[in-house]
Protein backbone atom coordinates (compact mmCIF):
# COMPACT_ATOMS: atom_id res chain seq x y z
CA UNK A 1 49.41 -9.07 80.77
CA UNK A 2 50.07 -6.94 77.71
CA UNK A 3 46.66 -6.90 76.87
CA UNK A 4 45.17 -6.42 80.44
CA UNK A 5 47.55 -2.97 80.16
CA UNK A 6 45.99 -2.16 76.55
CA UNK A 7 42.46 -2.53 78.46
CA UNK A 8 42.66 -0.40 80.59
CA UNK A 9 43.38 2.72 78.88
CA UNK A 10 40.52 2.04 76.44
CA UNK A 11 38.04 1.49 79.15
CA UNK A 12 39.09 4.99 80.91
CA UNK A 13 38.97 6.74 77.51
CA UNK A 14 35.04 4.67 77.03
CA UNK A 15 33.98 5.61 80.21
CA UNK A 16 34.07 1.79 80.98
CA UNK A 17 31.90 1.47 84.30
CA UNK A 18 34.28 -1.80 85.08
CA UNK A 19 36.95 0.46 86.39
CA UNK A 20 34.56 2.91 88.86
CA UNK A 21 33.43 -1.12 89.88
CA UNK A 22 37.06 -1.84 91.09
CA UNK A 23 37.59 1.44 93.51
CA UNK A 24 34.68 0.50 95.28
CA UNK A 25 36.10 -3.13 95.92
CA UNK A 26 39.27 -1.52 98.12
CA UNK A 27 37.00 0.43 100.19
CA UNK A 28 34.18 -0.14 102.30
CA UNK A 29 30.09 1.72 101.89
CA UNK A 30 30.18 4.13 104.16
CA UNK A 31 27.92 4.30 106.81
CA UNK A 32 26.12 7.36 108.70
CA UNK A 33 27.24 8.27 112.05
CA UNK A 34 24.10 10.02 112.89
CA UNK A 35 20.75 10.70 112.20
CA UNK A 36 18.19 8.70 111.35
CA UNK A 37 19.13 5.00 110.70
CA UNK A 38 18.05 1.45 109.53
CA UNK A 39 20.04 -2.17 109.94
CA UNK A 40 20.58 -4.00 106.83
CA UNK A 41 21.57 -8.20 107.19
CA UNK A 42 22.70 -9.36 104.06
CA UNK A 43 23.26 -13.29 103.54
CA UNK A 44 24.22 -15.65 101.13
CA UNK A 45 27.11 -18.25 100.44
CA UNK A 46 30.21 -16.82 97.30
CA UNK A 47 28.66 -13.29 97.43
CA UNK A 48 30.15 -10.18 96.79
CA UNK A 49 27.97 -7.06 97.58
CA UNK A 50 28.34 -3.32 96.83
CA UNK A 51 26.53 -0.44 98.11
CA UNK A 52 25.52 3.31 96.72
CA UNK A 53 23.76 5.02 99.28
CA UNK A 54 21.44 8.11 98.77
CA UNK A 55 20.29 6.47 95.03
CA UNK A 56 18.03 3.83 93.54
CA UNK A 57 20.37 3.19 91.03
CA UNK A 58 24.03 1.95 91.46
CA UNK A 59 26.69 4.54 90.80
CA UNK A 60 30.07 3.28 91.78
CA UNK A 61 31.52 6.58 91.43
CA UNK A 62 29.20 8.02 94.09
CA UNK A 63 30.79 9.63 97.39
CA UNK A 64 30.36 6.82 99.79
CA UNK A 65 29.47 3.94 97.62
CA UNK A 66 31.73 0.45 98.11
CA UNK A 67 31.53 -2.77 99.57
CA UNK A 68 29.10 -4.32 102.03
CA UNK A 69 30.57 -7.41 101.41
CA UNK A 70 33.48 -8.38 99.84
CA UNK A 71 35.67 -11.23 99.24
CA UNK A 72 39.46 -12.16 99.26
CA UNK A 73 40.95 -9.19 97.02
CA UNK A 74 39.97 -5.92 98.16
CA UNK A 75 37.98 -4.69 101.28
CA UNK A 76 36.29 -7.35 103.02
CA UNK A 77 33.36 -4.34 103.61
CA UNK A 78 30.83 -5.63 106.98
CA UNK A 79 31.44 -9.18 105.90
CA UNK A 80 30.73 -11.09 109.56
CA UNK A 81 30.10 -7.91 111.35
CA UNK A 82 27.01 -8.30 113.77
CA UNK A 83 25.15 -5.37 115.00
CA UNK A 84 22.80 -7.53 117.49
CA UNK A 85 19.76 -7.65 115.06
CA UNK A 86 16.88 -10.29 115.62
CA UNK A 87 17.41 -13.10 113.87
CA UNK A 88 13.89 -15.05 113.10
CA UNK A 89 15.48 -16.94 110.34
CA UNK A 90 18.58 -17.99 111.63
CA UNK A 91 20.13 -16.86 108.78
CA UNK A 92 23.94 -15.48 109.97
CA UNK A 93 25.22 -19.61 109.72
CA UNK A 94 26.78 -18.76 106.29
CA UNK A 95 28.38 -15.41 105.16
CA UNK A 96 26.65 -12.44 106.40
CA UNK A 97 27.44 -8.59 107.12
CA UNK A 98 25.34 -6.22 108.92
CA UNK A 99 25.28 -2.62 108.30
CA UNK A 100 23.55 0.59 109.50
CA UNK A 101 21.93 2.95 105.93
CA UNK A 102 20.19 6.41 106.17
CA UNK A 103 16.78 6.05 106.90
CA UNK A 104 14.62 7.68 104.60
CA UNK A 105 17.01 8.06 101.79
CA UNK A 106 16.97 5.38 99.10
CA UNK A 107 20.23 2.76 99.51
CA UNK A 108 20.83 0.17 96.08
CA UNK A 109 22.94 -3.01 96.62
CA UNK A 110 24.04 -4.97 93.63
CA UNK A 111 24.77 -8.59 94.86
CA UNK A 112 26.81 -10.48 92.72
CA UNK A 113 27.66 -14.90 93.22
CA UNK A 114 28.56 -17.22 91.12
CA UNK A 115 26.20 -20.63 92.11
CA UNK A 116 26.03 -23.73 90.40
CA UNK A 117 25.30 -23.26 87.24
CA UNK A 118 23.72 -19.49 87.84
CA UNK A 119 26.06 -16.61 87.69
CA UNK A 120 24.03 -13.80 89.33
CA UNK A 121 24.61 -9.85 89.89
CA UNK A 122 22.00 -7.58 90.08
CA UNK A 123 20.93 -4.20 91.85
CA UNK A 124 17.96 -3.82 94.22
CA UNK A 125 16.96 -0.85 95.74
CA UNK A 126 14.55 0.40 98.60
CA UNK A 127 13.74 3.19 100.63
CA UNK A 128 14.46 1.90 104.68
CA UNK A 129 12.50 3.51 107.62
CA UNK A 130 14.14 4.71 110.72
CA UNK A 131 14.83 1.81 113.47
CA UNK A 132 13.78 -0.78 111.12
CA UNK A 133 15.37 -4.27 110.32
CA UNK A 134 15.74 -5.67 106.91
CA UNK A 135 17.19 -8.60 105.57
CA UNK A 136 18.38 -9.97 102.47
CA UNK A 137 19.29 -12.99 101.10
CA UNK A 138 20.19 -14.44 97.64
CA UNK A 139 18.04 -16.91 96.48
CA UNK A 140 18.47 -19.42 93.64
CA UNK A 141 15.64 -21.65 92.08
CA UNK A 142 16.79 -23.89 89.76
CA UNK A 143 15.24 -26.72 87.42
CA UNK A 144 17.14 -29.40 84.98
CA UNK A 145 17.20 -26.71 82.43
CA UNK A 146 18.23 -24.06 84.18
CA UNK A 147 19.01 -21.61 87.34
CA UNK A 148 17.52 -18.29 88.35
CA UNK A 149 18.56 -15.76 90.77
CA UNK A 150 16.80 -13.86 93.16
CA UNK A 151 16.51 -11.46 95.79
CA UNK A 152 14.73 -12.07 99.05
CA UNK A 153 14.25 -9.55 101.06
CA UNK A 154 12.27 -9.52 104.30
CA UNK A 155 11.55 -7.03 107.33
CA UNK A 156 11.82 -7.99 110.45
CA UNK A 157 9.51 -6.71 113.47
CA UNK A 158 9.07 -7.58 116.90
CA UNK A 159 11.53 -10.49 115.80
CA UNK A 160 9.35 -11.75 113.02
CA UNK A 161 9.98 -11.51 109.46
CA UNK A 162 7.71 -10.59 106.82
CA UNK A 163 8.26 -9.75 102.76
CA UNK A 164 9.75 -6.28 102.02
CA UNK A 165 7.18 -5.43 99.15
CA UNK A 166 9.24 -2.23 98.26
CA UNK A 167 12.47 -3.91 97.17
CA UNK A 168 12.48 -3.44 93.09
CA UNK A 169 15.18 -4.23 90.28
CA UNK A 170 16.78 -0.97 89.63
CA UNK A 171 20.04 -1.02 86.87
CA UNK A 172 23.08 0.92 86.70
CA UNK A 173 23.07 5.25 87.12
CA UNK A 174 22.94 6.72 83.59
């Protein structure tokens, strides 16, 4: 415990990025109340997800930025919140969250799990239309060697899914 206390203090004084990564995990991504919109499904087993809207990078100390989905400590974010979106995958059997972003803006999630033998966390970011679907899911390819994580992420129209080709790696805001 003593040396969780020393931590902290040298991580505020470094500008550690691990402590803006802990306020977003007691409250949830915010969400717009009007305008132009786009639903977001997120899916995958031992995930935790946070959100910065408005950026294609992830800055936890952004207004609004938090947690889409979260686990036991913390906010729970959307976690097994439906908004009624199609479902050609039938993907909401596991742990899902739904969520409504600003159209037209750019919105980065960094999904983080520990699989297996993979331990996985990453941002993505895209740019969502208004009224469209999107969906994401964690996926995990592994071999005898080794495990890699990925991101999946697919658009759904007229009820049928097809790949998001704008979805890109992004990393942490400078």
């Amino acid at each position: 415990m003593k040396k969780l206390l020393l931590l902290l203090p040298l991580c505020a004084l470094s500008g550690c990025t691990y402590l803006s990564a802990v306020g977003t995990q007691f409250k949830k991504m915010e969400e717009p109340q009007d305008g132009e919109r786009a639903r977001i499904r997120v899916v995958g087993n031992y995930v935790a997800m946070r959100g910065t809207p408005g950026l294609s990078c992830m800055d936890y100390r952004k207004k609004g930025a938090g947690t889409v989905i979260g686990g036991f400590i913390g906010s729970t974010g959307y976690r097994g919140r439906s908004l009624g979106m199609p479902n050609p995958n039938d993907s909401t059997k596991g742990m899902f969250s739904e969520f409504y972003v600003r159209a037209n803006e750019p919105v980065t999630l960094l999904i983080a799990a520990n699989i297996t033998m993979a331990n996985c966390s990453f941002p993505v970011t895209f740019v969502p239309e208004a009224g469209h679907d999107y969906e994401l899911k964690l996926g995990l390819k592994s071999s005898s060697l080794s495990s890699v994580c990925s991101i999946e992420g697919t658009e759904i129209t007229g009820g049928i899914s097809k790949p998001l080709l704008s979805l890109r790696k992004t990393e942490e805001c400078p």
